[in-house]
PDB file of N, CA and C in Angstrom:
ATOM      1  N   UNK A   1      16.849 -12.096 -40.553  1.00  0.00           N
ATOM      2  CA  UNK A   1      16.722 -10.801 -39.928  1.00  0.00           C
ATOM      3  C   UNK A   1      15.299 -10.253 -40.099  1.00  0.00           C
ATOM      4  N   UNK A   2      14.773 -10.764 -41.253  1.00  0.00           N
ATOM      5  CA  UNK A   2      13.478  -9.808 -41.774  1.00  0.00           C
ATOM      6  C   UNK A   2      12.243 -11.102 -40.259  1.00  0.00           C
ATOM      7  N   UNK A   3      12.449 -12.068 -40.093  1.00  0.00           N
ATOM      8  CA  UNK A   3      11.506 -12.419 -39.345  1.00  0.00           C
ATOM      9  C   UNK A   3      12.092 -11.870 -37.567  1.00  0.00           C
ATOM     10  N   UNK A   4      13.190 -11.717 -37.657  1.00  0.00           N
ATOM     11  CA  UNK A   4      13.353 -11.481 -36.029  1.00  0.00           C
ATOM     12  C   UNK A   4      12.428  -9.953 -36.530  1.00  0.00           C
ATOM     13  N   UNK A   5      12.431  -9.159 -37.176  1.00  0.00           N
ATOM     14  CA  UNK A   5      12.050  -7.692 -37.072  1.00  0.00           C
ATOM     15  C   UNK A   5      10.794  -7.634 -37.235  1.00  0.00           C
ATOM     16  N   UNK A   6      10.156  -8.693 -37.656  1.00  0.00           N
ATOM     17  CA  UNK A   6       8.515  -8.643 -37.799  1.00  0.00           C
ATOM     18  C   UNK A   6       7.963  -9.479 -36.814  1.00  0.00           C
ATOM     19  N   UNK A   7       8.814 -10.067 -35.598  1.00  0.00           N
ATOM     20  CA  UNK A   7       8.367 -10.788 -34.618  1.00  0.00           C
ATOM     21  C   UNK A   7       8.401  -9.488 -33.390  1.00  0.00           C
ATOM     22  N   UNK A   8       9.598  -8.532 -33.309  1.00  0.00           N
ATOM     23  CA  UNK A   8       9.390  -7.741 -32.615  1.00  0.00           C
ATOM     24  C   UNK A   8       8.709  -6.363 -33.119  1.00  0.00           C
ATOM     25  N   UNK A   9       8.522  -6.265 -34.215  1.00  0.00           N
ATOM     26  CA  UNK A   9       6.938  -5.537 -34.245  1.00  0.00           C
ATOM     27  C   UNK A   9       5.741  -5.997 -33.941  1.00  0.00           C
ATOM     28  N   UNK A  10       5.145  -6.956 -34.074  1.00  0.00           N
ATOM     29  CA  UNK A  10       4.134  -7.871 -33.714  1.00  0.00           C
ATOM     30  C   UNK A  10       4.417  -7.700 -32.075  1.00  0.00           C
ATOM     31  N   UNK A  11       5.648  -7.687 -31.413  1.00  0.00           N
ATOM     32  CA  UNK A  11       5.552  -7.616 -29.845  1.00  0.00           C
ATOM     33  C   UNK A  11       5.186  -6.751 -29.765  1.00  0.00           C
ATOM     34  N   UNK A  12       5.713  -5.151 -29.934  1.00  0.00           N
ATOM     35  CA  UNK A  12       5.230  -3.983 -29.612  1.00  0.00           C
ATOM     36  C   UNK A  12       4.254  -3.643 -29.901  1.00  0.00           C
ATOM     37  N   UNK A  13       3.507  -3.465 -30.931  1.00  0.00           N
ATOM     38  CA  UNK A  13       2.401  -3.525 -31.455  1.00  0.00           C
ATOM     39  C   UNK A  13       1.573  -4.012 -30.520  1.00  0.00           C
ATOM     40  N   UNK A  14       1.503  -5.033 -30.122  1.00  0.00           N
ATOM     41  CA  UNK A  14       0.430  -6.152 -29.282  1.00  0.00           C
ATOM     42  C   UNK A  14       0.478  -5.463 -28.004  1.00  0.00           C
ATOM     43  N   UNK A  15       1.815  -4.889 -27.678  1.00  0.00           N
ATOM     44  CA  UNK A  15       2.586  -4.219 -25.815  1.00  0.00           C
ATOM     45  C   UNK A  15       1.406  -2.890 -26.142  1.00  0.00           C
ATOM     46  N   UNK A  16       1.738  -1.958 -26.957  1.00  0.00           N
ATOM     47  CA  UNK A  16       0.507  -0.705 -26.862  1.00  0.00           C
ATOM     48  C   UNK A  16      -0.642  -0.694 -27.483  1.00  0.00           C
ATOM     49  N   UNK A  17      -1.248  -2.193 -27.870  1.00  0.00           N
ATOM     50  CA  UNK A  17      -2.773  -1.894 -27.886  1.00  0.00           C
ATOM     51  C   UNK A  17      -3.309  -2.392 -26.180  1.00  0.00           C
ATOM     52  N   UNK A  18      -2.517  -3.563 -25.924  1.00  0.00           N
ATOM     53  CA  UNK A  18      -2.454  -3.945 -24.728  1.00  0.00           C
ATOM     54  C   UNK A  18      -2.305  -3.090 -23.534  1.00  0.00           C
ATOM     55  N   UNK A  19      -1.710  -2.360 -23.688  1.00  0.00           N
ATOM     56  CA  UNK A  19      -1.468  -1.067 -22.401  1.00  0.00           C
ATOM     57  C   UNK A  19      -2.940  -0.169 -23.073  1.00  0.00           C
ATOM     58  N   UNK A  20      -3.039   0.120 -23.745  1.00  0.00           N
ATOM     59  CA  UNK A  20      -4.150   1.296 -24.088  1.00  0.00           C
ATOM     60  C   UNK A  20      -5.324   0.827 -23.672  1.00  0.00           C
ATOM     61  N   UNK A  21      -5.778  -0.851 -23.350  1.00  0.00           N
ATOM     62  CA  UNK A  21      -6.754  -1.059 -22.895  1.00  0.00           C
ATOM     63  C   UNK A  21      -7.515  -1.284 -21.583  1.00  0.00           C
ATOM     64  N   UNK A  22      -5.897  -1.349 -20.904  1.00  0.00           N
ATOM     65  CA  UNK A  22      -5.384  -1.597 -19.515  1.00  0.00           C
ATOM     66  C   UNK A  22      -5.951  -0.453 -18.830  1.00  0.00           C
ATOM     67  N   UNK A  23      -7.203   0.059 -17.589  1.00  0.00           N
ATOM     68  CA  UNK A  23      -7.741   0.931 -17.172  1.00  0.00           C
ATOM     69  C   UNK A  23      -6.458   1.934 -16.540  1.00  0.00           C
ATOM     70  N   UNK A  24      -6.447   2.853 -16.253  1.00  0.00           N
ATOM     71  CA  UNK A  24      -5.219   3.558 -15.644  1.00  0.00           C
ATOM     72  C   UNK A  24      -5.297   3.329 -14.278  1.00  0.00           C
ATOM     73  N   UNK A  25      -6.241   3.133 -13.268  1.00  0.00           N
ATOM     74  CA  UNK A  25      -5.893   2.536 -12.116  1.00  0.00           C
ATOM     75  C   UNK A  25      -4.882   1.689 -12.076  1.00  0.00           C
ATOM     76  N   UNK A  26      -4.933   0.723 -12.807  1.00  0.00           N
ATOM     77  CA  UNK A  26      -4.604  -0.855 -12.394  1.00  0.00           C
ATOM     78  C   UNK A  26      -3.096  -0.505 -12.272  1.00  0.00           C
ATOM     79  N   UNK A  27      -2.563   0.520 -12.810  1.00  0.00           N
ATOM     80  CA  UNK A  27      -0.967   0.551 -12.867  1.00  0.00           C
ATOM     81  C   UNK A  27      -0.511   0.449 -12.027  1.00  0.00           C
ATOM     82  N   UNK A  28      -0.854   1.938 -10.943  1.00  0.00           N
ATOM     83  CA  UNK A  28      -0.717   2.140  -9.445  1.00  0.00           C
ATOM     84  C   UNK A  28      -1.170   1.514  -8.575  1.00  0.00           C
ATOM     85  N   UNK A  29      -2.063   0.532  -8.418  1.00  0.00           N
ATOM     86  CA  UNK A  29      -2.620  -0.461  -7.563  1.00  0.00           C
ATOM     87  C   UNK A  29      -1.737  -1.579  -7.817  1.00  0.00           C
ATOM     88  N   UNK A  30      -1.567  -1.956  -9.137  1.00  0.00           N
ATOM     89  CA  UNK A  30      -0.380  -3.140  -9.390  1.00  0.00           C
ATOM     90  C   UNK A  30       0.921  -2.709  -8.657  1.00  0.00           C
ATOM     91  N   UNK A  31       1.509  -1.223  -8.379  1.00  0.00           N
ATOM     92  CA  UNK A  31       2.490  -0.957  -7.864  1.00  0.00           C
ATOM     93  C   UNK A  31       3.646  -0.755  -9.141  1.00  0.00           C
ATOM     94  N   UNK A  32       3.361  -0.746 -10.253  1.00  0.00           N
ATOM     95  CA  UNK A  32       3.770  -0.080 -11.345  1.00  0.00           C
ATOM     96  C   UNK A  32       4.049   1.107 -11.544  1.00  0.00           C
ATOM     97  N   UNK A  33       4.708   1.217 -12.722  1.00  0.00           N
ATOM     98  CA  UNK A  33       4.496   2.516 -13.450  1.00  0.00           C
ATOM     99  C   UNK A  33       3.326   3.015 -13.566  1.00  0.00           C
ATOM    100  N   UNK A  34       3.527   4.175 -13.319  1.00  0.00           N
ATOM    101  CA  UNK A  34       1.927   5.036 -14.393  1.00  0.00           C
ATOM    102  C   UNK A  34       1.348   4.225 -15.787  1.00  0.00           C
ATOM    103  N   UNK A  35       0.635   4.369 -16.177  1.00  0.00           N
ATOM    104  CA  UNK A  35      -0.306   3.930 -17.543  1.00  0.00           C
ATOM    105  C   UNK A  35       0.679   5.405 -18.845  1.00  0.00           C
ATOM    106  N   UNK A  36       0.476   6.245 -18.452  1.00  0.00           N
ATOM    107  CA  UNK A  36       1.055   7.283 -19.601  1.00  0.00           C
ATOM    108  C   UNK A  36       2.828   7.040 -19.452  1.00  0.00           C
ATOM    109  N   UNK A  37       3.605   6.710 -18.209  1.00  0.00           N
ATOM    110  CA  UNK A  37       4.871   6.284 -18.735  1.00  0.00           C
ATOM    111  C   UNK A  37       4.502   5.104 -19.654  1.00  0.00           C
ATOM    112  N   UNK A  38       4.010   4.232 -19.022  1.00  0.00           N
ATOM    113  CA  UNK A  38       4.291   3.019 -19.969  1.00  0.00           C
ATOM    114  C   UNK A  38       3.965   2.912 -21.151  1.00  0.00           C
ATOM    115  N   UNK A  39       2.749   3.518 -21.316  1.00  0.00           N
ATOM    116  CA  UNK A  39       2.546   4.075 -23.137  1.00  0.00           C
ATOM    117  C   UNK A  39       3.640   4.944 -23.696  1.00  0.00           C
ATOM    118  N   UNK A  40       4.366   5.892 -23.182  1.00  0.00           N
ATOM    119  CA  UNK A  40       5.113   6.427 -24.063  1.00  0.00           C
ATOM    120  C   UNK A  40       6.339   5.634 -24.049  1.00  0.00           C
ATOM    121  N   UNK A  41       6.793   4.954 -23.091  1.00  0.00           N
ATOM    122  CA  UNK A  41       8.126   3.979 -23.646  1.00  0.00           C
ATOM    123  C   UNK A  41       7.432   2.827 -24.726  1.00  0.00           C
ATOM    124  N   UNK A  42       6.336   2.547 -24.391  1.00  0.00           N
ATOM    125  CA  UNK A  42       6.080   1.456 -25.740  1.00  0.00           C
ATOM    126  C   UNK A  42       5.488   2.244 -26.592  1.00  0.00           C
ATOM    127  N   UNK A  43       5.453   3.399 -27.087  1.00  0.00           N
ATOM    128  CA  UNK A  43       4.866   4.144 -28.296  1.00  0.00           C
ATOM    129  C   UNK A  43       6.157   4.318 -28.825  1.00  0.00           C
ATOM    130  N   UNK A  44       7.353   4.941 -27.895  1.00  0.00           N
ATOM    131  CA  UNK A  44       8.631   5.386 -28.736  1.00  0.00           C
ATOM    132  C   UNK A  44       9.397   3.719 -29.110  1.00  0.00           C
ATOM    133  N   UNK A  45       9.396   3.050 -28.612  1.00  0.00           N
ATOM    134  CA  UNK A  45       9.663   1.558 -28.504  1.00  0.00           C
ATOM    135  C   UNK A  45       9.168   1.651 -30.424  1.00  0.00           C
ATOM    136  N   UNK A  46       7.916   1.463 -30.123  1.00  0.00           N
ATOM    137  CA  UNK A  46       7.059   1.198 -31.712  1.00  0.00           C
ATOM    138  C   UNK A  46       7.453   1.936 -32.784  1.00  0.00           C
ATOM    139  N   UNK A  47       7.649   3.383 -32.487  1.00  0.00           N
ATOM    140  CA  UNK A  47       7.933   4.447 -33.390  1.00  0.00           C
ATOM    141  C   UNK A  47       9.369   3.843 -34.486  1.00  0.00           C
ATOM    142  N   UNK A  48      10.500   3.835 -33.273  1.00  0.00           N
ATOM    143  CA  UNK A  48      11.749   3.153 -33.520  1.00  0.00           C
ATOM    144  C   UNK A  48      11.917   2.063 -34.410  1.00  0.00           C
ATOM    145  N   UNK A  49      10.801   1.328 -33.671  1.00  0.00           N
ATOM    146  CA  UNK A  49      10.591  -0.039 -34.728  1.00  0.00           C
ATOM    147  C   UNK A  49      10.462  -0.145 -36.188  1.00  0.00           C
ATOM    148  N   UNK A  50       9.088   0.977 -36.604  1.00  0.00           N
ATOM    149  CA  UNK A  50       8.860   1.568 -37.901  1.00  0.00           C
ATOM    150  C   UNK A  50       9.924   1.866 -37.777  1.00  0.00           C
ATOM    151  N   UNK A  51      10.527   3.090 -37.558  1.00  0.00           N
ATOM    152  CA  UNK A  51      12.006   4.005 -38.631  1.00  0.00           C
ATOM    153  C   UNK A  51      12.969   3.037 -39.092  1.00  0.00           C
ATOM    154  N   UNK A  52      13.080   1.924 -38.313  1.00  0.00           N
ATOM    155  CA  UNK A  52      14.531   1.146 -38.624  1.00  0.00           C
ATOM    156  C   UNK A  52      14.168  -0.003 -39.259  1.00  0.00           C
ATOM    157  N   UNK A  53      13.121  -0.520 -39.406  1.00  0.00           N
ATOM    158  CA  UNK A  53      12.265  -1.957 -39.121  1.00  0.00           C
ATOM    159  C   UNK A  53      12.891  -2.938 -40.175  1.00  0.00           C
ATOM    160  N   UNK A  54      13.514  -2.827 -40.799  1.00  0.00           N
ATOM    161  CA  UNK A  54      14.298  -3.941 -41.523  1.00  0.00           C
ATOM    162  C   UNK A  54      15.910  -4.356 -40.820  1.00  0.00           C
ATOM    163  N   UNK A  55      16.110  -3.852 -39.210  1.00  0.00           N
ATOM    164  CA  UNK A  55      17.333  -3.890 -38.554  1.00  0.00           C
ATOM    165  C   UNK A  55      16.718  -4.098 -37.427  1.00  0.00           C
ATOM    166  N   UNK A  56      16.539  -5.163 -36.822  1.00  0.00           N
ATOM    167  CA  UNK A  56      16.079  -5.194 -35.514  1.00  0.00           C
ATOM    168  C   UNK A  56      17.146  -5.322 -34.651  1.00  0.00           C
ATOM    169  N   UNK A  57      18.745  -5.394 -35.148  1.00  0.00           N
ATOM    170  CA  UNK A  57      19.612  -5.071 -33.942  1.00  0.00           C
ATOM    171  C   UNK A  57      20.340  -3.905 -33.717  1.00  0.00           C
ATOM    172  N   UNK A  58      19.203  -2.706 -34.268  1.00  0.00           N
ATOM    173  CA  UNK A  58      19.742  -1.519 -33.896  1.00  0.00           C
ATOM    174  C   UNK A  58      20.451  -1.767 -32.158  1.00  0.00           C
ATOM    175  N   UNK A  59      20.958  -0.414 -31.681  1.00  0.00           N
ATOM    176  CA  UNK A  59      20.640  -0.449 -30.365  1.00  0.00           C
ATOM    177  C   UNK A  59      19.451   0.287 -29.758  1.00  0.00           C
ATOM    178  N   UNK A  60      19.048   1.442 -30.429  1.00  0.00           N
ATOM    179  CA  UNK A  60      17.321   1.591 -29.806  1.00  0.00           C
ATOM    180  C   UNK A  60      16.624   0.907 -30.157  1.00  0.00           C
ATOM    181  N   UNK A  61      16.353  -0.171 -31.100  1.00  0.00           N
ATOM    182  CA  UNK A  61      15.662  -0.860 -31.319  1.00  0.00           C
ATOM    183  C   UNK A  61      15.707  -2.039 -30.029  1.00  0.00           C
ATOM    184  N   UNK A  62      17.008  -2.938 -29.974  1.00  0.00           N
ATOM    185  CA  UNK A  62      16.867  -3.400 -29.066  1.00  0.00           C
ATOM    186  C   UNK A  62      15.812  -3.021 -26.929  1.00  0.00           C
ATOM    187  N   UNK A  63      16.689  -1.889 -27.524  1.00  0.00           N
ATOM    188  CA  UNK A  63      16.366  -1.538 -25.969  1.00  0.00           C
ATOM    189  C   UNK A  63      14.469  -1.384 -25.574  1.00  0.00           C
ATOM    190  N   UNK A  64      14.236  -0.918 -26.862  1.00  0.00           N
ATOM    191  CA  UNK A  64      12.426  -1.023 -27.204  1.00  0.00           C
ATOM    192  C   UNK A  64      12.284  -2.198 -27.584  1.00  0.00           C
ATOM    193  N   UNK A  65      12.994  -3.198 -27.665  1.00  0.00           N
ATOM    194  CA  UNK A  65      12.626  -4.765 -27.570  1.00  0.00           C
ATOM    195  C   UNK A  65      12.487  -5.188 -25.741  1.00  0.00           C
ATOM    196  N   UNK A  66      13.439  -4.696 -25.505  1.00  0.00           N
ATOM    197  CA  UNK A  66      13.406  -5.075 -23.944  1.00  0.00           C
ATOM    198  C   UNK A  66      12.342  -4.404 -22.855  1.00  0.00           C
ATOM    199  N   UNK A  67      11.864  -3.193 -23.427  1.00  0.00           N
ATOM    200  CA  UNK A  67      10.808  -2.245 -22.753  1.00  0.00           C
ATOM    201  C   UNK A  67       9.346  -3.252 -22.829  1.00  0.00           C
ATOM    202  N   UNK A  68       9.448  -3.484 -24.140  1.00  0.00           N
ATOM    203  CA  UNK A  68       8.105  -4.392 -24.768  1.00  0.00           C
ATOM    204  C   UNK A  68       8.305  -5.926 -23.931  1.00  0.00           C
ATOM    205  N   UNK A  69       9.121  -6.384 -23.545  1.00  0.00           N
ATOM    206  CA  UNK A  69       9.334  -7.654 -23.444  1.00  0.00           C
ATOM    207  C   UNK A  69       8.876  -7.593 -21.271  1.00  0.00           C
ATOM    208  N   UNK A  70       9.376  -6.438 -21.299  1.00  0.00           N
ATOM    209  CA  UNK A  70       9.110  -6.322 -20.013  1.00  0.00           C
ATOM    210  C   UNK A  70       7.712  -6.002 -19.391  1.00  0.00           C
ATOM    211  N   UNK A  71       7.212  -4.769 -20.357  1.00  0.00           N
ATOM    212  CA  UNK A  71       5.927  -4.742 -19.803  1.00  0.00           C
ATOM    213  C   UNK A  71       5.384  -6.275 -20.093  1.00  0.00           C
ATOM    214  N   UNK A  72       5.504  -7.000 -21.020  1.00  0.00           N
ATOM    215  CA  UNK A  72       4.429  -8.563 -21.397  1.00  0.00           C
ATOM    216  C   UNK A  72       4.564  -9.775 -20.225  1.00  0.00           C
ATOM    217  N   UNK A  73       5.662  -9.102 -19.612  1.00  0.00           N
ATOM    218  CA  UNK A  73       6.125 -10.248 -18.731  1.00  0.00           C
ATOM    219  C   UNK A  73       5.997 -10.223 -17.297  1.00  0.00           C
ATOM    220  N   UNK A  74       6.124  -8.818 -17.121  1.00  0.00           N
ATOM    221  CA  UNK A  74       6.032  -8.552 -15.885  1.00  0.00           C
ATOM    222  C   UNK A  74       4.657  -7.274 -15.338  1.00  0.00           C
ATOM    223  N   UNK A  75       4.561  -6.467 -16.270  1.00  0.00           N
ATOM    224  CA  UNK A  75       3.701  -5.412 -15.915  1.00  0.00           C
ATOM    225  C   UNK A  75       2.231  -5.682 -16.386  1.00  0.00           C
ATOM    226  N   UNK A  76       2.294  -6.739 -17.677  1.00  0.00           N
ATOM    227  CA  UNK A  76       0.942  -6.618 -17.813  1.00  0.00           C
ATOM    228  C   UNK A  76      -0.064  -8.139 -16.767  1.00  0.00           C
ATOM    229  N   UNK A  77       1.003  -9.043 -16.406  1.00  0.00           N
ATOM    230  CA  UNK A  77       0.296 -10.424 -15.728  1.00  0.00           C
ATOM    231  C   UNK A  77      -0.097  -9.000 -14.034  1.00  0.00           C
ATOM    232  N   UNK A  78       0.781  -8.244 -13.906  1.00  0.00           N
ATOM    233  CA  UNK A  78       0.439  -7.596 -12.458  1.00  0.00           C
ATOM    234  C   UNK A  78      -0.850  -6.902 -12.593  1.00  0.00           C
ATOM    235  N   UNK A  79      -0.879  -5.852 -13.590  1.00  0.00           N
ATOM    236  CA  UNK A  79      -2.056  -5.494 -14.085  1.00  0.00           C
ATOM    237  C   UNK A  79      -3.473  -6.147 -13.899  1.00  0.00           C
ATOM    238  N   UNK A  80      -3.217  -7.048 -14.916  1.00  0.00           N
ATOM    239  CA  UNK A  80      -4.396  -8.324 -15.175  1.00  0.00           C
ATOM    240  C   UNK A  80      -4.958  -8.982 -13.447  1.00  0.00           C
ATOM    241  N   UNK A  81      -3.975  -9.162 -12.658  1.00  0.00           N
ATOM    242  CA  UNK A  81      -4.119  -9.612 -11.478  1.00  0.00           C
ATOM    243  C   UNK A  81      -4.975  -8.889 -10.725  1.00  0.00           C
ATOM    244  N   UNK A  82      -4.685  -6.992 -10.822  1.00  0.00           N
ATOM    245  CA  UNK A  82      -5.970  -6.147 -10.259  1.00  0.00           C
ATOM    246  C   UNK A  82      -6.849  -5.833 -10.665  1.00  0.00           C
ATOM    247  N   UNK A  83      -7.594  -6.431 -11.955  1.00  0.00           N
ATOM    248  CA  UNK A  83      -8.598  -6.516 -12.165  1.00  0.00           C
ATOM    249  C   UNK A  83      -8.601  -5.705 -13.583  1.00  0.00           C
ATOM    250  N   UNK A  84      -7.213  -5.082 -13.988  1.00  0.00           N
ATOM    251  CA  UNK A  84      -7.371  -4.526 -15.595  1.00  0.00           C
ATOM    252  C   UNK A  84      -7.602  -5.472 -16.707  1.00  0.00           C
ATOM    253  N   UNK A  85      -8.331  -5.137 -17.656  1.00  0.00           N
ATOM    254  CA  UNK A  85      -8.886  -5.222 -18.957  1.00  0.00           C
ATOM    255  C   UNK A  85      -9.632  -6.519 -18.257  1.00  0.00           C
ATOM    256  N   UNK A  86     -10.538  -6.697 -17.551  1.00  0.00           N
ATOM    257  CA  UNK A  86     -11.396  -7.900 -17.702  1.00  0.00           C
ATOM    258  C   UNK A  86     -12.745  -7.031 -17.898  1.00  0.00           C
ATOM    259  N   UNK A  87     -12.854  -6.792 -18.554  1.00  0.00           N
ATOM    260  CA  UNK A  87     -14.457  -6.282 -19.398  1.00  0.00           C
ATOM    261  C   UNK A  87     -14.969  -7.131 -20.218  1.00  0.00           C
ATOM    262  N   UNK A  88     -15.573  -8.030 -19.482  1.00  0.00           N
ATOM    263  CA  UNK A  88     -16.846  -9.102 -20.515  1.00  0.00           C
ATOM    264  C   UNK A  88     -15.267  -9.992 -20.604  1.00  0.00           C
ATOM    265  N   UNK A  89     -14.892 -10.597 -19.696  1.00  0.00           N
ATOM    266  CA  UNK A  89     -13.950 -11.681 -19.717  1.00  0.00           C
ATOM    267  C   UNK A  89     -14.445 -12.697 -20.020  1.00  0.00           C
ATOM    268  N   UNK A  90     -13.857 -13.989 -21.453  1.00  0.00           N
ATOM    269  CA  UNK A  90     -14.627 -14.788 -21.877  1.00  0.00           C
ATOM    270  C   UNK A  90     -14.860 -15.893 -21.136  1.00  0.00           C
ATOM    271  N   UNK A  91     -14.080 -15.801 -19.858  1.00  0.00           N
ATOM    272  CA  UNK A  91     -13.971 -16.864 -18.994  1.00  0.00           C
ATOM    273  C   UNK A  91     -14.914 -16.677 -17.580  1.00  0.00           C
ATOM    274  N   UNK A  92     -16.099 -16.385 -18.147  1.00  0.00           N
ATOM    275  CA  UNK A  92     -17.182 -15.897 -16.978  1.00  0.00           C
ATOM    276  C   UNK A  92     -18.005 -16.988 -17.284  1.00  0.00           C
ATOM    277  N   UNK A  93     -18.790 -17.869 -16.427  1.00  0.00           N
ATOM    278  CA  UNK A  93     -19.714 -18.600 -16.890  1.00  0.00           C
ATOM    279  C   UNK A  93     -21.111 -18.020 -16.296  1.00  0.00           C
ATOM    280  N   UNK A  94     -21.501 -18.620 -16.426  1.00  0.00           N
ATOM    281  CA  UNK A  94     -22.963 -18.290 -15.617  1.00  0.00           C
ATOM    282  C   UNK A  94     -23.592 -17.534 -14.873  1.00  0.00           C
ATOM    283  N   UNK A  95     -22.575 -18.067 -13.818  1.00  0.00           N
ATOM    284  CA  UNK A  95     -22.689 -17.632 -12.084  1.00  0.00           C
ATOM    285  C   UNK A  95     -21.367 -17.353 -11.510  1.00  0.00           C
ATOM    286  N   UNK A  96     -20.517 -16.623 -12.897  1.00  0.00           N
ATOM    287  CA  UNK A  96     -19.530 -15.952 -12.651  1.00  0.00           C
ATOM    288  C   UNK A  96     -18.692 -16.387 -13.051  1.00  0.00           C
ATOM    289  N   UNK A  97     -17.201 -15.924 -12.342  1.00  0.00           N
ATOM    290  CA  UNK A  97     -15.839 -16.284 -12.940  1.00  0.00           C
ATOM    291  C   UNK A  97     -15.609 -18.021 -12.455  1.00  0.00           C
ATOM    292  N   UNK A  98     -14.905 -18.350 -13.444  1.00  0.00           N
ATOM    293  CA  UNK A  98     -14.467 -19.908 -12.957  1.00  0.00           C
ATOM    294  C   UNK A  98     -13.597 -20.039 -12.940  1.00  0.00           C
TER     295      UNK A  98
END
């Protein structure tokens, strides 16, 4: 139990530094949520996590497992696609992206 609960902190955790870096355009151009919904379901997601964090099958816990699991899977590859968080992308060579 103690590693399922420190695998889904490590998700959330990773879901709102990841959204916080994500420009706020990219949400609405991706055809997403807003940038401030999606931070506050993965902030309360996180919050939850701390209060309970030795029970990761609460049921709010779960459900902030599934918020986190969703933005990683689906909201942040859409994101990334319009051009969020590529600032000094390490995959630029020379004479650009490759």
């Amino acid at each position: 139990m103690l590693g399922l609960a420190i695998a889904a902190l490590a998700m959330k955790a990773y879901a709102v530094f990841d959204a916080i870096r994500v420009p706020t355009d990219a949400f609405p151009a991706a055809g997403k949520l807003t940038k401030p919904i999606w931070l506050g379901i993965l902030a309360v997601a996180l919050i939850i996590e701390l209060a309970v964090f030795p029970s990761p099958l609460f049921f709010g816990n779960l459900l902030g497992t599934v918020g986190a699991a969703v933005y990683l899977v689906d909201v942040r590859p859409a994101v990334r696609a319009m051009g969020g968080g590529r600032r000094g992308s390490s995959n630029d060579g020379p004479y650009g992206s490759w």
